[in-house]
C-alpha atoms as a PDB file:
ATOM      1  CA  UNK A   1      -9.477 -12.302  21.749  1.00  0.00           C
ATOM      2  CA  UNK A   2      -6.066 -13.856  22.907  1.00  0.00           C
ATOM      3  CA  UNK A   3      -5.533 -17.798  22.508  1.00  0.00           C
ATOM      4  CA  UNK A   4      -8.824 -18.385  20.665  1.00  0.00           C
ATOM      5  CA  UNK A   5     -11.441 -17.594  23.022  1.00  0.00           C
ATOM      6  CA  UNK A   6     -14.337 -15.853  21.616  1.00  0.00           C
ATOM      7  CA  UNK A   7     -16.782 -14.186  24.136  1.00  0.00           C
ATOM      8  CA  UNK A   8     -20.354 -13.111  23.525  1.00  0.00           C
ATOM      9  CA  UNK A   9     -21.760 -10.341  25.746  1.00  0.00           C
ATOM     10  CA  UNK A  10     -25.531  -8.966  25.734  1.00  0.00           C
ATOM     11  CA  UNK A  11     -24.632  -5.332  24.049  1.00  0.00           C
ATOM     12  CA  UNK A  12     -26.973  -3.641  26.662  1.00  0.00           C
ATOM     13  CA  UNK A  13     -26.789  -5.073  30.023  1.00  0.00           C
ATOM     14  CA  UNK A  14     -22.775  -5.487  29.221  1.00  0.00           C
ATOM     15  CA  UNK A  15     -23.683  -9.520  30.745  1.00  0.00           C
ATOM     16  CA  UNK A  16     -21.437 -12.118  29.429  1.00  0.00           C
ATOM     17  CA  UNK A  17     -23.643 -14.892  28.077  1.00  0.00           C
ATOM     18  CA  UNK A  18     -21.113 -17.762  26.437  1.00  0.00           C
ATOM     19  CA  UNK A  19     -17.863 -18.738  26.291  1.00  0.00           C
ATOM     20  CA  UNK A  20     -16.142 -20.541  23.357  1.00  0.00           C
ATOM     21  CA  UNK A  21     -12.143 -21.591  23.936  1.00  0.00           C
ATOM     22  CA  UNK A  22      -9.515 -22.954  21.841  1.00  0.00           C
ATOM     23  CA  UNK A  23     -11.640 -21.882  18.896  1.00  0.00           C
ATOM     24  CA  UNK A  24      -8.773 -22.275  16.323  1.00  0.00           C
ATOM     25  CA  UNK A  25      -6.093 -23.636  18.679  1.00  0.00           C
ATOM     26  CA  UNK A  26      -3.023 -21.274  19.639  1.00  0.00           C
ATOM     27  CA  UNK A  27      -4.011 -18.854  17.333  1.00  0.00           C
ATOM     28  CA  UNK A  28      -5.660 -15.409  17.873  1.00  0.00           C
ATOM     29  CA  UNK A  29      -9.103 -14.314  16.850  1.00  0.00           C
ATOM     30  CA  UNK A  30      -8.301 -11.393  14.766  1.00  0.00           C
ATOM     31  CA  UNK A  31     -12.196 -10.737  13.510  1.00  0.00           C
ATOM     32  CA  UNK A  32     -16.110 -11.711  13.628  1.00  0.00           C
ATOM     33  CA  UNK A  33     -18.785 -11.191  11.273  1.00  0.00           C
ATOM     34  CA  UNK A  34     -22.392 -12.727  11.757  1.00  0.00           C
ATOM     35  CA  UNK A  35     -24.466 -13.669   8.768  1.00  0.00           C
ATOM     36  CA  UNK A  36     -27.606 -11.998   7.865  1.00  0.00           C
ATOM     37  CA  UNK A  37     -29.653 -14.755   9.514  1.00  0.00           C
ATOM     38  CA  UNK A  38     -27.618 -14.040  12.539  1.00  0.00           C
ATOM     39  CA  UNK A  39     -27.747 -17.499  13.767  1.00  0.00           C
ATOM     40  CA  UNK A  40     -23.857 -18.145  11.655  1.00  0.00           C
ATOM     41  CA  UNK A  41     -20.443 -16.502  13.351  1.00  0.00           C
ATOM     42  CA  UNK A  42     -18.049 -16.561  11.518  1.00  0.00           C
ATOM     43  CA  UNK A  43     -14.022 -16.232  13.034  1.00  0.00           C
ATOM     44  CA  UNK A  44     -10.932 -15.099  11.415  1.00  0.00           C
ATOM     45  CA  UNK A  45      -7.518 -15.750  13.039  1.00  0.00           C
ATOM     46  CA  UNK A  46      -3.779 -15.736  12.831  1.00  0.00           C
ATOM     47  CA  UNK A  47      -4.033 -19.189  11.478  1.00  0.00           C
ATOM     48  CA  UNK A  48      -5.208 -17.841   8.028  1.00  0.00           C
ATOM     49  CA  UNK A  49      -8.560 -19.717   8.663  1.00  0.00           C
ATOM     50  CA  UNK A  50     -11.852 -18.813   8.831  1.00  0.00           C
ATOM     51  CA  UNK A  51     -14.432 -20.877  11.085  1.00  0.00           C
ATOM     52  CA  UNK A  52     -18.362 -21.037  10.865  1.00  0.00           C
ATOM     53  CA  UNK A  53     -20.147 -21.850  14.099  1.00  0.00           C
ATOM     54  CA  UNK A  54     -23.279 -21.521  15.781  1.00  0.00           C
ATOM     55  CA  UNK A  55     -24.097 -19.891  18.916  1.00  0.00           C
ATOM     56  CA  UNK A  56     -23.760 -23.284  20.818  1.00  0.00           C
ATOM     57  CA  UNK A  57     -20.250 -23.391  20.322  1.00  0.00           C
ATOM     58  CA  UNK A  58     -20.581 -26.008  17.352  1.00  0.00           C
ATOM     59  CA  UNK A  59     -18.147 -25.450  14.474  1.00  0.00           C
ATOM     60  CA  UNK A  60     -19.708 -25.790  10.593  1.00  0.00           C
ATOM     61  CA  UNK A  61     -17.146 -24.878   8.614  1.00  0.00           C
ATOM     62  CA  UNK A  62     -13.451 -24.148   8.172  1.00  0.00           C
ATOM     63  CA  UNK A  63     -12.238 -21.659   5.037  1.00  0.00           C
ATOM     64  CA  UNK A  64      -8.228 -22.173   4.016  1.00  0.00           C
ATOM     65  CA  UNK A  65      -7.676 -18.849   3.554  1.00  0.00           C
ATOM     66  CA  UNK A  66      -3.971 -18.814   2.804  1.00  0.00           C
ATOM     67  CA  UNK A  67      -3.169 -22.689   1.720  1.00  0.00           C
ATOM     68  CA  UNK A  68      -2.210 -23.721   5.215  1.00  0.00           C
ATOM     69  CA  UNK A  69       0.101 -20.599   6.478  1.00  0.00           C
ATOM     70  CA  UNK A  70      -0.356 -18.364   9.218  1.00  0.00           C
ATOM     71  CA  UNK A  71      -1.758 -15.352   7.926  1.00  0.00           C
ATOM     72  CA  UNK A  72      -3.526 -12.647   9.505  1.00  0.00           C
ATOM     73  CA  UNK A  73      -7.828 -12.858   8.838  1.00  0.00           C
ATOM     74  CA  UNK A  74      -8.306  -9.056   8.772  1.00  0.00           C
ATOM     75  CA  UNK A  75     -11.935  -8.537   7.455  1.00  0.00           C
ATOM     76  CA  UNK A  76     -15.012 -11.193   6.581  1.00  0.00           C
ATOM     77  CA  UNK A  77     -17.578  -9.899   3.989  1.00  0.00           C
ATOM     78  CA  UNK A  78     -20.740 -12.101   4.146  1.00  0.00           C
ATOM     79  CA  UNK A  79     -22.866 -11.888   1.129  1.00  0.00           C
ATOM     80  CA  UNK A  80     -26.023 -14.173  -0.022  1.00  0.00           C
ATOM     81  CA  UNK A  81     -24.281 -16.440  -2.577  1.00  0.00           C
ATOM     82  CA  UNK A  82     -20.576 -16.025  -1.535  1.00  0.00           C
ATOM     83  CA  UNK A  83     -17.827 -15.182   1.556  1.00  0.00           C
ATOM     84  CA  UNK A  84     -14.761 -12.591   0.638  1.00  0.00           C
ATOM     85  CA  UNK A  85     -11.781 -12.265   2.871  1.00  0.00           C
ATOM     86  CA  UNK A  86      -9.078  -9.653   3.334  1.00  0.00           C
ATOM     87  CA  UNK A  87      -6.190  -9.132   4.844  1.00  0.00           C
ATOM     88  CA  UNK A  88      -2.481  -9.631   4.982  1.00  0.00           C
ATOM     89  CA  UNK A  89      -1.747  -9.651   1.197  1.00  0.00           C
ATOM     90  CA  UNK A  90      -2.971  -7.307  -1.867  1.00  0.00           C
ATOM     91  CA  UNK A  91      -4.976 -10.625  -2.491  1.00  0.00           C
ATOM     92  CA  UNK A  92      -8.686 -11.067  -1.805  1.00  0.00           C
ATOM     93  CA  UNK A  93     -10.208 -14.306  -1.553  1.00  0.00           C
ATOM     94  CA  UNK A  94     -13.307 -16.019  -2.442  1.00  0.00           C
ATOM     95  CA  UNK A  95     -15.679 -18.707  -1.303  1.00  0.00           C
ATOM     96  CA  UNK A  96     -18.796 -19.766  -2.922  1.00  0.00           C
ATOM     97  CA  UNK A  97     -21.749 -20.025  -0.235  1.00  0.00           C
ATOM     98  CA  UNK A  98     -23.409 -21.865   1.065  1.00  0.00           C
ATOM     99  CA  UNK A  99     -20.880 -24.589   2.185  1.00  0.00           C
ATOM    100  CA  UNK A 100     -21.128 -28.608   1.397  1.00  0.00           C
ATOM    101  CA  UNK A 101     -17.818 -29.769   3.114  1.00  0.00           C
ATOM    102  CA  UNK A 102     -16.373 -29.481   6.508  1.00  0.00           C
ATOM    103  CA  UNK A 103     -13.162 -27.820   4.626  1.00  0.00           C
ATOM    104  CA  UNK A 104     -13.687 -25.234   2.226  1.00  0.00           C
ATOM    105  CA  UNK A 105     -10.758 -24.092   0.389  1.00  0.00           C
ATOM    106  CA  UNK A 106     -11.342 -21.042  -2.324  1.00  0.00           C
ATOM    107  CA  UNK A 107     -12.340 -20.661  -5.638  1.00  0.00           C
ATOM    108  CA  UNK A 108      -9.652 -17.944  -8.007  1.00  0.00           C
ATOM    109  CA  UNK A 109     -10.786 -14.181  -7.590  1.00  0.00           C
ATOM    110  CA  UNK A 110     -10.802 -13.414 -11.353  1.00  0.00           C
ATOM    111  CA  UNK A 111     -10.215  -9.399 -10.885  1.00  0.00           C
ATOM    112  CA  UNK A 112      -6.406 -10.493  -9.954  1.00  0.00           C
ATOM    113  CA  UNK A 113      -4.028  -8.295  -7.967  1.00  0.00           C
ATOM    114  CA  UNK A 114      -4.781  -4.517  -8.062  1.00  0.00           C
ATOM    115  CA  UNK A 115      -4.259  -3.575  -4.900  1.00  0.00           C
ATOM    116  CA  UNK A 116      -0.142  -2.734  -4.373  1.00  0.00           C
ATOM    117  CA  UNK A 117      -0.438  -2.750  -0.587  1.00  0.00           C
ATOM    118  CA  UNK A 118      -2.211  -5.111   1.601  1.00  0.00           C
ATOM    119  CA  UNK A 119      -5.829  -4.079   1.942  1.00  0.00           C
ATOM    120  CA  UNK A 120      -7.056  -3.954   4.880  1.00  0.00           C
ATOM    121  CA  UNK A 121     -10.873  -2.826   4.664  1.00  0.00           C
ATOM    122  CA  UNK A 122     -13.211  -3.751   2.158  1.00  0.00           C
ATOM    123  CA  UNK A 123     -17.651  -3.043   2.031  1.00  0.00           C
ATOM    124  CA  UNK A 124     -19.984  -4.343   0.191  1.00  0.00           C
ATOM    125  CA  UNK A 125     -21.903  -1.403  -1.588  1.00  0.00           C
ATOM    126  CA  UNK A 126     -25.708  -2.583  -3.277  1.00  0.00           C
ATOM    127  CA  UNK A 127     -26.730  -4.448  -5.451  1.00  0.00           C
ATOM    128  CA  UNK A 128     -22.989  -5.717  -7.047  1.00  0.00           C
ATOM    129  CA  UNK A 129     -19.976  -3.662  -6.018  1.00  0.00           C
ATOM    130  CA  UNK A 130     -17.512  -4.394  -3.397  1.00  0.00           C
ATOM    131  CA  UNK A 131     -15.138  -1.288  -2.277  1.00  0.00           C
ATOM    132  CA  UNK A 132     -11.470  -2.277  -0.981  1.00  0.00           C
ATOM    133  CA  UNK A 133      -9.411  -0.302   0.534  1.00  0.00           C
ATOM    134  CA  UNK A 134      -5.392  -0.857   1.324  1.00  0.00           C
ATOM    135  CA  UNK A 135      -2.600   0.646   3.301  1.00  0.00           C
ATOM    136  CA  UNK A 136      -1.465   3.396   1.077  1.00  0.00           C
ATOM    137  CA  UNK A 137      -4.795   4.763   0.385  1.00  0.00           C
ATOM    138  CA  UNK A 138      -6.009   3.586  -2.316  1.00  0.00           C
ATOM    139  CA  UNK A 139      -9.516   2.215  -2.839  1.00  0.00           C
ATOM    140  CA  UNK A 140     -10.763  -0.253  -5.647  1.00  0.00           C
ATOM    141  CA  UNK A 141     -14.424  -0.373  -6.552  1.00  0.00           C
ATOM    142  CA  UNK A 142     -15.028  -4.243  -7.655  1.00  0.00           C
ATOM    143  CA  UNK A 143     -17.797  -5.022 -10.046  1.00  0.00           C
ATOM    144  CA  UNK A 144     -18.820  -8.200  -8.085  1.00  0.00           C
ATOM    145  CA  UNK A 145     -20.415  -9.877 -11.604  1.00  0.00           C
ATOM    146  CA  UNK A 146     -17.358 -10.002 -13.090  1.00  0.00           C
ATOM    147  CA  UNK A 147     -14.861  -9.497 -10.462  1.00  0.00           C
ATOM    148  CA  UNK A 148     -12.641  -6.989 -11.953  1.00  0.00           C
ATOM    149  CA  UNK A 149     -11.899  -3.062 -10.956  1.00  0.00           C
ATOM    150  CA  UNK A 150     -14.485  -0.058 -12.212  1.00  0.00           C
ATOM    151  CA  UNK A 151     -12.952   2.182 -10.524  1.00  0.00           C
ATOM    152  CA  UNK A 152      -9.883   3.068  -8.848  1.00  0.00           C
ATOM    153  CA  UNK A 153      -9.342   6.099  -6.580  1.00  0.00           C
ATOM    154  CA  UNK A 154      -5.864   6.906  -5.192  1.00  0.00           C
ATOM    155  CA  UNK A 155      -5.507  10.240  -2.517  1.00  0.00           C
ATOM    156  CA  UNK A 156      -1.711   9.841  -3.152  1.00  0.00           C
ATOM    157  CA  UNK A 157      -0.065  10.558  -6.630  1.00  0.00           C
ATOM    158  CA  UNK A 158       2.568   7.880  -7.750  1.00  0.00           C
ATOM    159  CA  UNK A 159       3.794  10.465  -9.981  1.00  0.00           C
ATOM    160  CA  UNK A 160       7.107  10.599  -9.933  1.00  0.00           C
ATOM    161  CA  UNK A 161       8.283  14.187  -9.819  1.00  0.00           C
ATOM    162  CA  UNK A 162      11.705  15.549 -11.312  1.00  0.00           C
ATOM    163  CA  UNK A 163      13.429  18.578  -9.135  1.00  0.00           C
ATOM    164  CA  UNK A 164      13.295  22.030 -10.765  1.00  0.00           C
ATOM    165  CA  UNK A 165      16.187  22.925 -12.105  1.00  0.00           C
ATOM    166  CA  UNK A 166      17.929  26.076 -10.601  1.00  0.00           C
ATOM    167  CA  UNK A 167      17.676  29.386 -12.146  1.00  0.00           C
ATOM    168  CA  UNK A 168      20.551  29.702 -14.477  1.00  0.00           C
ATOM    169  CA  UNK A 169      21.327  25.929 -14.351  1.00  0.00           C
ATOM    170  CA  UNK A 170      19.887  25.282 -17.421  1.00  0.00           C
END
């Protein structure tokens, strides 16, 4: 939501039940994702943060996502031992859960780079893969164990192809 405000709404009466401003300052909530206990929300923003809070408004946690810039939170993958985030680099970033300190900053995704456009979608797929995929199609299948690719699938050839030459050209 604009300026920070997140809103929760009962999904089948469409009832607005709380309200929670200024959740990271002036910047914008660009994504939620609840744990599986469903009693953590966790917000991504503009700031390049990502905040843990319950549903009384109190906040847990706060990931550095980017080292302090403004950077775009575009997707929060919540699994039992550890939190990834995507988003506005070919990066993806990891923190080991759960959380002792009130600032968490990352531990070093050890499957690199791959990606050669920002990814902006990733899944987890059972029991240890994670899929990513990025802006020009292509999609990276992570073994989570060890962190690096198993699989990459790209719809679009980089092949660079020479023109025919003309009949009688050669």
């Amino acid at each position: 939501d604009q300026g920070g405000t997140m809103i929760i709404w009962m999904v089948d009466t469409g009832q607005k039940i709380k309200q929670f401003n200024n959740c990271h300052g002036n910047a914008d909530i660009t994504c939620l994702s609840l744990d599986d206990t469903q009693t953590r929300l966790f917000s991504g923003a503009t700031d390049g943060t990502v905040k843990v809070w319950d549903f009384n408004g109190h906040c847990y946690h706060t990931l550095d996502c980017s080292d302090g810039a403004p950077a775009d939170i575009g997707q929060i993958v919540i699994l039992k031992r550890s939190i990834i985030v995507i988003g506005w680099t070919k990066s993806i970033v990891i923190f080991k859960y759960p959380f002792k300190d009130f600032n968490v900053t990352p531990i070093e995704w050890k499957g690199g780079d791959e990606h050669i456009d920002d990814i902006l979608a990733a899944t987890f797929i059972p029991s240890h893969s994670l899929a990513t995929g990025s802006y020009d199609g292509e999609i990276i299948v992570w073994n989570l164990n060890s962190e690096q690719a198993s699989r990459n699938i790209n719809q679009r050839s980089r092949r660079i192809i020479k023109p025919r030459s003309k009949p009688g050209m050669g």
